[in-house]
C-alpha atoms as a PDB file:
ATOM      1  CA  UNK A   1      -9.234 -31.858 -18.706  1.00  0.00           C
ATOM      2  CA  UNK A   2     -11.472 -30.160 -20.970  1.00  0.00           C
ATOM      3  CA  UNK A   3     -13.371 -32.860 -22.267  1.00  0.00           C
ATOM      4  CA  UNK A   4     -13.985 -34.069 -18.543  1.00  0.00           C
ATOM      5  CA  UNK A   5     -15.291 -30.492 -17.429  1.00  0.00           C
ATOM      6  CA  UNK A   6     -12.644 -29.548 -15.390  1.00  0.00           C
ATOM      7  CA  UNK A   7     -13.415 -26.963 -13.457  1.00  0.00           C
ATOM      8  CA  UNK A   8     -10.626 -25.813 -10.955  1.00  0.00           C
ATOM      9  CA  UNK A   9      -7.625 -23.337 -11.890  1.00  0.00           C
ATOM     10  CA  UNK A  10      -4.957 -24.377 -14.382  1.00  0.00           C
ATOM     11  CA  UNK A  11      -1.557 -21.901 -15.256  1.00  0.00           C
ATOM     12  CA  UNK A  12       0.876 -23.209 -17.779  1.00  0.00           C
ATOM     13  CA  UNK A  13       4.013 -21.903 -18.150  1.00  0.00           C
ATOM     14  CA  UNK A  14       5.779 -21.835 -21.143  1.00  0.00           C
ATOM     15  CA  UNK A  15       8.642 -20.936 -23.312  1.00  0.00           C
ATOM     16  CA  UNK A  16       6.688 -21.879 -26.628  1.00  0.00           C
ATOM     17  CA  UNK A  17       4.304 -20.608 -28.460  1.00  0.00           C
ATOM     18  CA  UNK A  18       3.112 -23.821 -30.006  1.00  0.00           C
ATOM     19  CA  UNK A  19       0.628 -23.244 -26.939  1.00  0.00           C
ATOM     20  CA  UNK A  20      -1.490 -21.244 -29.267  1.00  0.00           C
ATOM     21  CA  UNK A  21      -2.287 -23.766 -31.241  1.00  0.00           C
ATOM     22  CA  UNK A  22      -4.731 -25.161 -28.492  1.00  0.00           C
ATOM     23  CA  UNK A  23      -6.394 -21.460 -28.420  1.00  0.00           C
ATOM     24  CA  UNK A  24     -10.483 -23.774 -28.901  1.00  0.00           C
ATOM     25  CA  UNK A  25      -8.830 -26.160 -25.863  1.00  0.00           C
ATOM     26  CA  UNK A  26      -8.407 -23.234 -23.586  1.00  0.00           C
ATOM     27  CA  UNK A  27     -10.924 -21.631 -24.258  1.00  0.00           C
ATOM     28  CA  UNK A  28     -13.216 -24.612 -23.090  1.00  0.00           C
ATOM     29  CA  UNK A  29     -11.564 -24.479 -19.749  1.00  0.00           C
ATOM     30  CA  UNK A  30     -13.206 -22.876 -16.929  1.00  0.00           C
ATOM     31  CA  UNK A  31     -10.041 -21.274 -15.503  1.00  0.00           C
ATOM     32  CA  UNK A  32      -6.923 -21.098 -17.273  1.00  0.00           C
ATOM     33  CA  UNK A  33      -3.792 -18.595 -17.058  1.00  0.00           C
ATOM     34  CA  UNK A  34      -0.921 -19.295 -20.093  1.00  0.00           C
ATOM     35  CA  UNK A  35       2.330 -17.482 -19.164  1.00  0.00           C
ATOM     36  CA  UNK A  36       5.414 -17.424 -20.953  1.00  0.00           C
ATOM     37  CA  UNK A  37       9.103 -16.466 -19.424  1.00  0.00           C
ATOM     38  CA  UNK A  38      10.467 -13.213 -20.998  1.00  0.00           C
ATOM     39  CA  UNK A  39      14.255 -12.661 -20.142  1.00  0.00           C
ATOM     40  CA  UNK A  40      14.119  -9.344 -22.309  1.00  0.00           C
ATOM     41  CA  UNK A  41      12.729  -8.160 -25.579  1.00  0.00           C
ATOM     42  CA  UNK A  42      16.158  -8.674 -27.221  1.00  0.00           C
ATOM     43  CA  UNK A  43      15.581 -11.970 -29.348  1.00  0.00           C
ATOM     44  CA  UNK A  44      19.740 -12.122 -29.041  1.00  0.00           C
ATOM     45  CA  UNK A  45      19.779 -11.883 -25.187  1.00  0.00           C
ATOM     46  CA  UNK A  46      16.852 -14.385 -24.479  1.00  0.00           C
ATOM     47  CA  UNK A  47      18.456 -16.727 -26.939  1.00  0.00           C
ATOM     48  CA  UNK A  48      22.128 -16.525 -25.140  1.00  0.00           C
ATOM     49  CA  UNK A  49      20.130 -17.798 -21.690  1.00  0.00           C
ATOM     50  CA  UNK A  50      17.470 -19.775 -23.187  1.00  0.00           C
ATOM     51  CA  UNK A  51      19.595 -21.937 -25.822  1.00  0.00           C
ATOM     52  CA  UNK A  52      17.009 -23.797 -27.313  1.00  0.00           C
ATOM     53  CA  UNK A  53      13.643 -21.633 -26.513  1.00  0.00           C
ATOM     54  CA  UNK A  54      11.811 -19.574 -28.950  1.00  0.00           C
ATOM     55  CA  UNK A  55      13.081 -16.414 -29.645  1.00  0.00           C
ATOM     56  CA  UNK A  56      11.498 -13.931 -26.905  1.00  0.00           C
ATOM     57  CA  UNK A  57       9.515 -12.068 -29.971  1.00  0.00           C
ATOM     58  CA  UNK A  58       7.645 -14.912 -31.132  1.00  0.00           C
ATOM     59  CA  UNK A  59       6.841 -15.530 -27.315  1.00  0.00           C
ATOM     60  CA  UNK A  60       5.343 -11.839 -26.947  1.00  0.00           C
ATOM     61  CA  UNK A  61       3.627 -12.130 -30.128  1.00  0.00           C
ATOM     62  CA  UNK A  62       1.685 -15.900 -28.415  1.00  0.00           C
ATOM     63  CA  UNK A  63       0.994 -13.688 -25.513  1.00  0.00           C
ATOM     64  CA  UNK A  64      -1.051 -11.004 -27.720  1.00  0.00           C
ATOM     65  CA  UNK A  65      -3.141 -13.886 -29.664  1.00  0.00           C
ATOM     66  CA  UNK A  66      -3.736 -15.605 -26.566  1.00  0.00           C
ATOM     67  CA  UNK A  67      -5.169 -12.665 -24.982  1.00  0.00           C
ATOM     68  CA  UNK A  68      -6.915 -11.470 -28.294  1.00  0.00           C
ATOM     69  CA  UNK A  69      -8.948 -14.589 -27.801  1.00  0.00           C
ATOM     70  CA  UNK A  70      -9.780 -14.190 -24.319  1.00  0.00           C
ATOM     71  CA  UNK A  71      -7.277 -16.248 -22.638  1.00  0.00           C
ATOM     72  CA  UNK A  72      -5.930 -14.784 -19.457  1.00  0.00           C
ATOM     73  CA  UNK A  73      -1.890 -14.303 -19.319  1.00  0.00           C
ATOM     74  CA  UNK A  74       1.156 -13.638 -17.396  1.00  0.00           C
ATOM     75  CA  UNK A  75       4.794 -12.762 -18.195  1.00  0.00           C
ATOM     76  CA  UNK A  76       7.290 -14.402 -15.856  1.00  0.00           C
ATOM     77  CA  UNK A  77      10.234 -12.291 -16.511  1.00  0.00           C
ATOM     78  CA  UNK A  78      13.757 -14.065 -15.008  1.00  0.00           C
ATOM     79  CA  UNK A  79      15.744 -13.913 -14.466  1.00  0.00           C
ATOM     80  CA  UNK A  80      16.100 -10.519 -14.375  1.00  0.00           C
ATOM     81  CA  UNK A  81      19.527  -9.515 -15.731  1.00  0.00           C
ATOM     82  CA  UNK A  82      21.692  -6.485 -14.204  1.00  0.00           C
ATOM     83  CA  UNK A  83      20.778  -4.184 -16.980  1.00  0.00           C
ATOM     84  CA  UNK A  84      17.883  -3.238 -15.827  1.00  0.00           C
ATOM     85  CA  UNK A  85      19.344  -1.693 -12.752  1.00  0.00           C
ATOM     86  CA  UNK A  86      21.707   0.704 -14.891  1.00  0.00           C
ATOM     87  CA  UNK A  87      18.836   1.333 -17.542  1.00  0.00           C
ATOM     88  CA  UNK A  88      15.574   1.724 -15.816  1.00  0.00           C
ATOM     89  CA  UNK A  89      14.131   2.494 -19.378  1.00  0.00           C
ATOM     90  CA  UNK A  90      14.355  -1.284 -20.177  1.00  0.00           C
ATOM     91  CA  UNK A  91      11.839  -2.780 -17.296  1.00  0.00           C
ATOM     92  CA  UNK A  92       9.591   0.158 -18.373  1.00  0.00           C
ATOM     93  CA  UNK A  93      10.058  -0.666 -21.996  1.00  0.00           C
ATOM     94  CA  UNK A  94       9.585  -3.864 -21.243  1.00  0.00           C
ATOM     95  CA  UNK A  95       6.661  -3.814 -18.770  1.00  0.00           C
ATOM     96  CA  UNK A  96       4.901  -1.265 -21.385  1.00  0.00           C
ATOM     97  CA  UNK A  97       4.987  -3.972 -24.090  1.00  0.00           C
ATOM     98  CA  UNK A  98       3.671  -6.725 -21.810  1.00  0.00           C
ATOM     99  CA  UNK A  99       0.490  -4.157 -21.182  1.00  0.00           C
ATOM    100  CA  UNK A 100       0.249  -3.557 -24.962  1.00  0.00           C
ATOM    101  CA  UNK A 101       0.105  -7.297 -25.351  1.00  0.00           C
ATOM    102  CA  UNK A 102      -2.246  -7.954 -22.464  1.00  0.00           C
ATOM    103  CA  UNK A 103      -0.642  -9.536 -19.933  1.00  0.00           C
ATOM    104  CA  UNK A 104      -2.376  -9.354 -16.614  1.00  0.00           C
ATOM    105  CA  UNK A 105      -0.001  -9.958 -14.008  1.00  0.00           C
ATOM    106  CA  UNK A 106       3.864 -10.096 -14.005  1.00  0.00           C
ATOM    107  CA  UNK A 107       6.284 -12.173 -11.855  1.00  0.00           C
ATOM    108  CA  UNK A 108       9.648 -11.333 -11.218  1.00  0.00           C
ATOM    109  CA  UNK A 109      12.940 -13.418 -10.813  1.00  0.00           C
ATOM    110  CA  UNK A 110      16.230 -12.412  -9.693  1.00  0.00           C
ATOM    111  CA  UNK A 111      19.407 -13.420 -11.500  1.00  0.00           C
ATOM    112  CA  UNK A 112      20.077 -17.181 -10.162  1.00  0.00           C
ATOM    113  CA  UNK A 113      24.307 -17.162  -9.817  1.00  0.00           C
ATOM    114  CA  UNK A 114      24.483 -20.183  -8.471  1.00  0.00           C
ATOM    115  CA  UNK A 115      27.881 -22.248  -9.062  1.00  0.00           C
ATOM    116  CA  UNK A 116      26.869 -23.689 -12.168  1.00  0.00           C
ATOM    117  CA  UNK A 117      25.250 -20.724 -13.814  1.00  0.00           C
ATOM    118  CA  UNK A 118      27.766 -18.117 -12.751  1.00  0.00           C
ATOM    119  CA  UNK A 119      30.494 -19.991 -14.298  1.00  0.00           C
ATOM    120  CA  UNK A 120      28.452 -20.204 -17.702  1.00  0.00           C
ATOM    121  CA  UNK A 121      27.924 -17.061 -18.336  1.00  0.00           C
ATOM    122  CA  UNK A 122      30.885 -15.156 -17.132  1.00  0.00           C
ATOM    123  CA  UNK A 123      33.048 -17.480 -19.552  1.00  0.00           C
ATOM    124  CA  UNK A 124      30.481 -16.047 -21.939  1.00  0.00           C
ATOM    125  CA  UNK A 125      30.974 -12.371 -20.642  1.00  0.00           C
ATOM    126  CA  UNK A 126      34.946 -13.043 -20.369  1.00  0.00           C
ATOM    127  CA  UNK A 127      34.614 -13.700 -24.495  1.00  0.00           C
ATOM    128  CA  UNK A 128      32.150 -11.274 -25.811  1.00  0.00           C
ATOM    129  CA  UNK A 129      31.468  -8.554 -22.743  1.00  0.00           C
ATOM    130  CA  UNK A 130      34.062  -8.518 -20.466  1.00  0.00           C
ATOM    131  CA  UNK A 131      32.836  -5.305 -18.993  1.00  0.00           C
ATOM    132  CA  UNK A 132      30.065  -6.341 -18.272  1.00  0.00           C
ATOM    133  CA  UNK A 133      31.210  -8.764 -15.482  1.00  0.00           C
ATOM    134  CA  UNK A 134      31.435  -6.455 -12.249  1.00  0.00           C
ATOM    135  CA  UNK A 135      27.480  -5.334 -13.450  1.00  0.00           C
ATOM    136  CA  UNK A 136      27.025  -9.384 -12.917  1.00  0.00           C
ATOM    137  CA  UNK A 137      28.928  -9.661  -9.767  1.00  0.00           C
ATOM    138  CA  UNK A 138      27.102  -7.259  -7.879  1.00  0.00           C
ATOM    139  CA  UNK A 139      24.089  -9.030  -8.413  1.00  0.00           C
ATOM    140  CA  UNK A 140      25.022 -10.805  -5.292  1.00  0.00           C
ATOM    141  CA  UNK A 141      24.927  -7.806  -3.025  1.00  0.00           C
ATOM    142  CA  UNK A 142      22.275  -6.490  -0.833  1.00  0.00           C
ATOM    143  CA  UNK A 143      22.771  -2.952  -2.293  1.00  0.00           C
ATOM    144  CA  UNK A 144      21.911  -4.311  -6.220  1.00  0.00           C
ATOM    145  CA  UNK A 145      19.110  -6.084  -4.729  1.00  0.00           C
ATOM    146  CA  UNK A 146      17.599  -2.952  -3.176  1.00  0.00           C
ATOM    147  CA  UNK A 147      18.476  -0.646  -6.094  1.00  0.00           C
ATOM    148  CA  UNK A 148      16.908  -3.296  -8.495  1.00  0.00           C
ATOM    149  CA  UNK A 149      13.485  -3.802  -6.663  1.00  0.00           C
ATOM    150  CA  UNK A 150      13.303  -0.211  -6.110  1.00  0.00           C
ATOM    151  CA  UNK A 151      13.625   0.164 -10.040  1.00  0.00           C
ATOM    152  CA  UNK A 152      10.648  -2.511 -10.380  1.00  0.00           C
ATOM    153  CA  UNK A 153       8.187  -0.832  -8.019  1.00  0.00           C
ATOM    154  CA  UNK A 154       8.710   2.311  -9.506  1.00  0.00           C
ATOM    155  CA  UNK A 155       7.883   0.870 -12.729  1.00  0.00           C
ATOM    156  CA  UNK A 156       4.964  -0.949 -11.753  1.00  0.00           C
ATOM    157  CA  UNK A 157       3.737   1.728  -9.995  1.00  0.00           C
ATOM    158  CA  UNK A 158       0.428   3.287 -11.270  1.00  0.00           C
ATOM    159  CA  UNK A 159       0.379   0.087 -13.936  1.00  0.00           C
ATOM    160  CA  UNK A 160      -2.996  -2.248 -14.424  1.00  0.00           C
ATOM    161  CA  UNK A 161      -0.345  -5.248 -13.608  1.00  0.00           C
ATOM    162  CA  UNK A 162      -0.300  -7.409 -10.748  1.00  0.00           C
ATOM    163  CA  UNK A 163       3.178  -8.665  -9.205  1.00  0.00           C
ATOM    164  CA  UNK A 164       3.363 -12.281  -8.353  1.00  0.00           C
ATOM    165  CA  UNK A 165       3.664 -12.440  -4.740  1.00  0.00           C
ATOM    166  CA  UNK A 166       3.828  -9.004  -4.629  1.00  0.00           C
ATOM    167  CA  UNK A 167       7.535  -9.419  -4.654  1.00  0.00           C
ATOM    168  CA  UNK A 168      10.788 -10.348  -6.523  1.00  0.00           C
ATOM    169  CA  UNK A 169      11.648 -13.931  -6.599  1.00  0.00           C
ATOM    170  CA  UNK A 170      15.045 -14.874  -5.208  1.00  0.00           C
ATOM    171  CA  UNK A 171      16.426 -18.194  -5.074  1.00  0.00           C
ATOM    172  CA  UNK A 172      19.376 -17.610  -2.245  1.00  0.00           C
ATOM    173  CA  UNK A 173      20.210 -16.007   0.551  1.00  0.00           C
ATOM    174  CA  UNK A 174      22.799 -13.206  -0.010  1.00  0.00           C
ATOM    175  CA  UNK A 175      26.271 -14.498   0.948  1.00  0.00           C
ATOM    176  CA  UNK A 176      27.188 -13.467   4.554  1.00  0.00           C
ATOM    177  CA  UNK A 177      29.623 -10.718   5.199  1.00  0.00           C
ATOM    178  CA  UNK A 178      32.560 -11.614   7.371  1.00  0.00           C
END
């Protein structure tokens, strides 16, 4: 597209930094956003969800040289684990080293439990954190939902970041009560 002279809007979303290597690509392009997914900024906790993706530091490190060279990016952070909701320090923590890196706008997922998914990682929890598990369960509620997108408009508030949509991603409707 760049040696054509492209001229609309391209975003590419990735998981790997190898996207750096086309740094004199991009930068020929008229228009072009590189994001990268960012679970969390704990290499051990991105790795458990994203198997065979590049640990979430070297991801955060792509985002800085991209934007060093003057290539626009974005930090699509999902999905977002129940954590946040009993540590507001980590979405700040983490929002304050997408800034620092230059990340322009921020998108945010919430935690996909769909059949398949749920039963992955809560025979993951079950083995290493089983106390964790009711924290994942309530992710399904309307209650964690509210308390969790309260958490991320407080800590975007006041922030040089745009939110995707202007909202929190979710994939589902919320199971109706009987």
């Amino acid at each position: 597209m760049a040696g054509f002279g492209y001229e609309g809007k391209i975003a590419i979303q990735t998981k790997s930094p190898l996207v750096t290597r086309d740094i004199d690509v991009l930068k020929k392009l008229k228009d072009v956003t590189v994001g990268f997914t960012v679970t969390s900024l704990d290499d051990q906790v991105s790795h458990f969800l994203e198997v065979h993706a590049p640990p979430v530091s070297s991801r955060i490190n792509a985002l800085a040289i991209l934007h060093k060279h003057g290539i626009s990016t974005y930090a699509f952070i999902g999905p977002i684990l129940p954590h946040f909701t009993n540590h507001e320090d980590k979405i700040k923590e983490l929002l304050d080293k997408l800034q620092e890196v230059g990340v322009a706008e921020v998108w945010f997922e919430h935690i996909n439990l769909s059949p398949k998914i749920k039963e992955r990682l809560f025979d993951y929890l079950k083995k290493e954190a089983p106390e964790l598990i009711p924290e994942f369960e309530s992710a399904n509620t309307k209650e964690y939902r509210e308390k969790l997108e309260i958490i991320i408009y407080k800590a975007m508030s006041g922030r040089n970041l745009k939110m995707g949509l202007g909202k929190v991603i979710h994939h589902r409707e919320l199971p109706k009560k009987k």
